[in-house]
Protein backbone atom coordinates (compact mmCIF):
# COMPACT_ATOMS: atom_id res chain seq x y z
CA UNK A 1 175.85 122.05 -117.32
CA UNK A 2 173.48 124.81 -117.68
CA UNK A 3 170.73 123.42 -116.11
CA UNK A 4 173.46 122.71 -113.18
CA UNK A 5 174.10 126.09 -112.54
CA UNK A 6 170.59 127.31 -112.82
CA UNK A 7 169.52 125.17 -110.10
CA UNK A 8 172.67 126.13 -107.85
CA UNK A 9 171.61 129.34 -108.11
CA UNK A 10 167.46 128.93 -107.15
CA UNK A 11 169.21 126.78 -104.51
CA UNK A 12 171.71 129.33 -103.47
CA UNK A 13 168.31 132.23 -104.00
CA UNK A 14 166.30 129.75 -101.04
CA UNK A 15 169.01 130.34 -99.13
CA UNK A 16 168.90 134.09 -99.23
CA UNK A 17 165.50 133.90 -97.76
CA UNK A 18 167.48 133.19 -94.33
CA UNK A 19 170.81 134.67 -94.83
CA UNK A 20 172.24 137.71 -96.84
CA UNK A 21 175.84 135.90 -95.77
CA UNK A 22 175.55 133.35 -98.33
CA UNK A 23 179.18 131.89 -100.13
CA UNK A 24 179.34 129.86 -102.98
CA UNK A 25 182.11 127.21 -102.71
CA UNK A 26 182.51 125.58 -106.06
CA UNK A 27 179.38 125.19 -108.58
CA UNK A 28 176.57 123.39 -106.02
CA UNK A 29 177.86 124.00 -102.69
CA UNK A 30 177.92 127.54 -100.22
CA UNK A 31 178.45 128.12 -96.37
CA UNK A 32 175.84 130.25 -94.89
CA UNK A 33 176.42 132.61 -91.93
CA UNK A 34 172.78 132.15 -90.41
CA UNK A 35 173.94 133.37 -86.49
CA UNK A 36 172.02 136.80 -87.27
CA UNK A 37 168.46 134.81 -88.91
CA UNK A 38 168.29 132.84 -85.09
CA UNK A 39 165.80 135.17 -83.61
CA UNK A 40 163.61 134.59 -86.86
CA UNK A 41 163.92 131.19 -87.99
CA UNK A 42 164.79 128.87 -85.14
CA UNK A 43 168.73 127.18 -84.37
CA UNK A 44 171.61 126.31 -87.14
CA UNK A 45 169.91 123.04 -87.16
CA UNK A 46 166.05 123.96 -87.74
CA UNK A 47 166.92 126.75 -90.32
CA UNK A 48 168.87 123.75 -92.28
CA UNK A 49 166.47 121.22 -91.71
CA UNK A 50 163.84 124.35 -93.48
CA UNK A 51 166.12 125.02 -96.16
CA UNK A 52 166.40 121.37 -97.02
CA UNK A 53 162.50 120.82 -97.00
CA UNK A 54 162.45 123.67 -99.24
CA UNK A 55 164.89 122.88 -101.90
CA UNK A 56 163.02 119.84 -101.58
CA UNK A 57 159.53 121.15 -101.98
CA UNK A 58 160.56 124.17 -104.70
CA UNK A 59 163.24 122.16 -107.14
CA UNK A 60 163.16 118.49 -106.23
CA UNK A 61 166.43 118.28 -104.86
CA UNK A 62 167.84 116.62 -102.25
CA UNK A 63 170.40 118.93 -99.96
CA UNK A 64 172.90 117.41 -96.85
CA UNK A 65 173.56 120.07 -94.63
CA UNK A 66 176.53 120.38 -92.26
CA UNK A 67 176.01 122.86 -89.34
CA UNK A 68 178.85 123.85 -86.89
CA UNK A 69 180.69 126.85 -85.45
CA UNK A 70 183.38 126.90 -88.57
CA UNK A 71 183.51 126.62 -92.11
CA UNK A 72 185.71 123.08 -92.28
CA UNK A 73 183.16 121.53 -89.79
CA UNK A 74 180.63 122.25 -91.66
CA UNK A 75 181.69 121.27 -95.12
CA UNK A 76 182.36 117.91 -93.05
CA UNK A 77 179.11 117.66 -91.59
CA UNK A 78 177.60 118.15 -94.64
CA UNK A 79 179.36 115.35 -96.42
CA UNK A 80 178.73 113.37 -93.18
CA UNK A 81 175.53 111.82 -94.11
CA UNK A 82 174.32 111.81 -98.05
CA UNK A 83 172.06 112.07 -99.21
CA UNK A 84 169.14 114.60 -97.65
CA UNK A 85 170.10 114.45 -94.16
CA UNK A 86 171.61 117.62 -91.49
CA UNK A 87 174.06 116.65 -89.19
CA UNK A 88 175.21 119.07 -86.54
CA UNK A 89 178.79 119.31 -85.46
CA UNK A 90 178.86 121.33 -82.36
CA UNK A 91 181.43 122.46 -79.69
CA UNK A 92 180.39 119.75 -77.60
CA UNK A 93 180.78 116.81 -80.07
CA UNK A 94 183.09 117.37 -82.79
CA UNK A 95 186.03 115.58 -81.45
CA UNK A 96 183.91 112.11 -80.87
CA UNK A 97 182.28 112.72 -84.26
CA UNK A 98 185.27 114.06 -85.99
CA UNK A 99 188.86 112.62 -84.79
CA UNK A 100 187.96 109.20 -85.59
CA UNK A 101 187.47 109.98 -89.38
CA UNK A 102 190.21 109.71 -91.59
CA UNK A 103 192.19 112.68 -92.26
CA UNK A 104 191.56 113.13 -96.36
CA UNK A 105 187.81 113.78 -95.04
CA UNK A 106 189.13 117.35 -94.07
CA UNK A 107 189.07 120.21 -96.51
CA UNK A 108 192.70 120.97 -97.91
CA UNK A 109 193.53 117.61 -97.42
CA UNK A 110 194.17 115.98 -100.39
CA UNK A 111 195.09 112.61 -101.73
CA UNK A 112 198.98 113.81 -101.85
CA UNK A 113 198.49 115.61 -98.04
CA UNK A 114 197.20 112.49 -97.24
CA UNK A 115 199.68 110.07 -98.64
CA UNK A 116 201.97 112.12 -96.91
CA UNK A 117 200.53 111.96 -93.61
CA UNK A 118 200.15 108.62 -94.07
CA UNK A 119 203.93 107.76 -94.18
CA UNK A 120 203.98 109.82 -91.13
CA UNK A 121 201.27 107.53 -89.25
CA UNK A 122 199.00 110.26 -89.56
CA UNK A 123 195.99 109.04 -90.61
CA UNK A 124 192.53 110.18 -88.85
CA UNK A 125 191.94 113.74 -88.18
CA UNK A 126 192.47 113.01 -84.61
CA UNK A 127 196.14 112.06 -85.01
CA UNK A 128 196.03 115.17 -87.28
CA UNK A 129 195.17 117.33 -84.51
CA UNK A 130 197.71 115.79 -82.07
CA UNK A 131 200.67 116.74 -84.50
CA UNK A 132 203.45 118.90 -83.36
CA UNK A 133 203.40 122.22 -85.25
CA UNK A 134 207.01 121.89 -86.15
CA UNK A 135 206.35 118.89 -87.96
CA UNK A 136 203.65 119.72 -89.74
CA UNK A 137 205.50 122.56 -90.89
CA UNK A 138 208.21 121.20 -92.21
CA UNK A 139 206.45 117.99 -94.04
CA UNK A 140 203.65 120.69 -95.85
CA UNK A 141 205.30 124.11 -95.60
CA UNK A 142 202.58 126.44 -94.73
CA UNK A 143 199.55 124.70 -95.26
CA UNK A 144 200.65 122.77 -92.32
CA UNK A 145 199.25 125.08 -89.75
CA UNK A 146 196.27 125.94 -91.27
CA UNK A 147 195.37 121.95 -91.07
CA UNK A 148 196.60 121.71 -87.95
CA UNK A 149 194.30 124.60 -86.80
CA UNK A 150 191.20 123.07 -88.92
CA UNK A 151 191.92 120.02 -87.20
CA UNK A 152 191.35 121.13 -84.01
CA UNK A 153 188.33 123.59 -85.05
CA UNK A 154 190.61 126.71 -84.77
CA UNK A 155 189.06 127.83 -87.86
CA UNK A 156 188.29 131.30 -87.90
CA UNK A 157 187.41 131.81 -91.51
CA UNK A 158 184.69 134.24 -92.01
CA UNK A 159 182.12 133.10 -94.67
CA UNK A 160 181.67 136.43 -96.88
CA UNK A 161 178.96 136.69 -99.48
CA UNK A 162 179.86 136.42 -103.04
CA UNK A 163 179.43 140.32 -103.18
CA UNK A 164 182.20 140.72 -100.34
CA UNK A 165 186.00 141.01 -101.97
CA UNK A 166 188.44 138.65 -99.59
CA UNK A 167 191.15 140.47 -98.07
């Protein structure tokens, strides 16, 4: 466990070579804000092809790297291909490469969400996105809308560094 967290945080130190907007999300994963490093290190998808050459190169580690315009796309990108690979999720293609997956692939949906969505005959984040508001609401309270937003890459979340309070 220690050595765990030691090497999330070299890894998480790499990635503060490109971005001061750096958020941890959970022990050995973070979002990265790099729209501001552009002009210095190349697209979304070259700066996370560099950081995962050097996580590579400096601790031995392999990294899969999700880059998109939103927080939920990218966790899903990264957990799109495993293991050492980038895949981009952009404006242009995330409802061909996202829709057809099935909805529990979504962050905030878990295995009860998705049970439930299930008896519903929701069951790929495409029929996700297609659900009426109302219903969503009234099956998952207010967690509903968020997912229904995420879904259709309406999220808006900021990613704040771990020095930033959240509202």
């Amino acid at each position: 466990y220690d050595q765990y967290l030691k090497y999330s945080e070299l890894a998480r130190n790499i990635y503060q070579r490109y971005t001061d907007q750096v958020e941890p999300f959970g022990l050995d994963e973070s979002w990265l804000d790099v729209g501001g490093s552009a002009g210095l290190f190349g697209d979304g998808k070259q700066i996370a092809d560099a950081l995962r050459r050097r996580v590579r190169g400096e601790l031995g580690l392999t990294v899969s790297v999700g880059v998109s315009f939103n927080k939920v796309f990218a966790k899903l990108g990264s957990d799109y291909k495993k293991p050492d690979a980038t895949t981009v999720i952009s404006r242009e293609n995330w409802r061909q490469l996202l829709w057809p997956l099935p909805a529990g692939a979504m962050l905030y949906v878990g295995g009860a969400a998705q049970k439930l969505l299930h008896q519903y005959g929701v069951d790929t984040l495409g029929q996700l996105a297609a659900c009426k508001p109302e219903m969503l609401e009234t099956l998952m309270g207010k967690m509903g809308p968020q997912l229904l937003a995420c879904a259709n890459g309406e999220d808006q979340d900021p990613v704040r560094s771990r020095y930033e309070a959240e509202p």
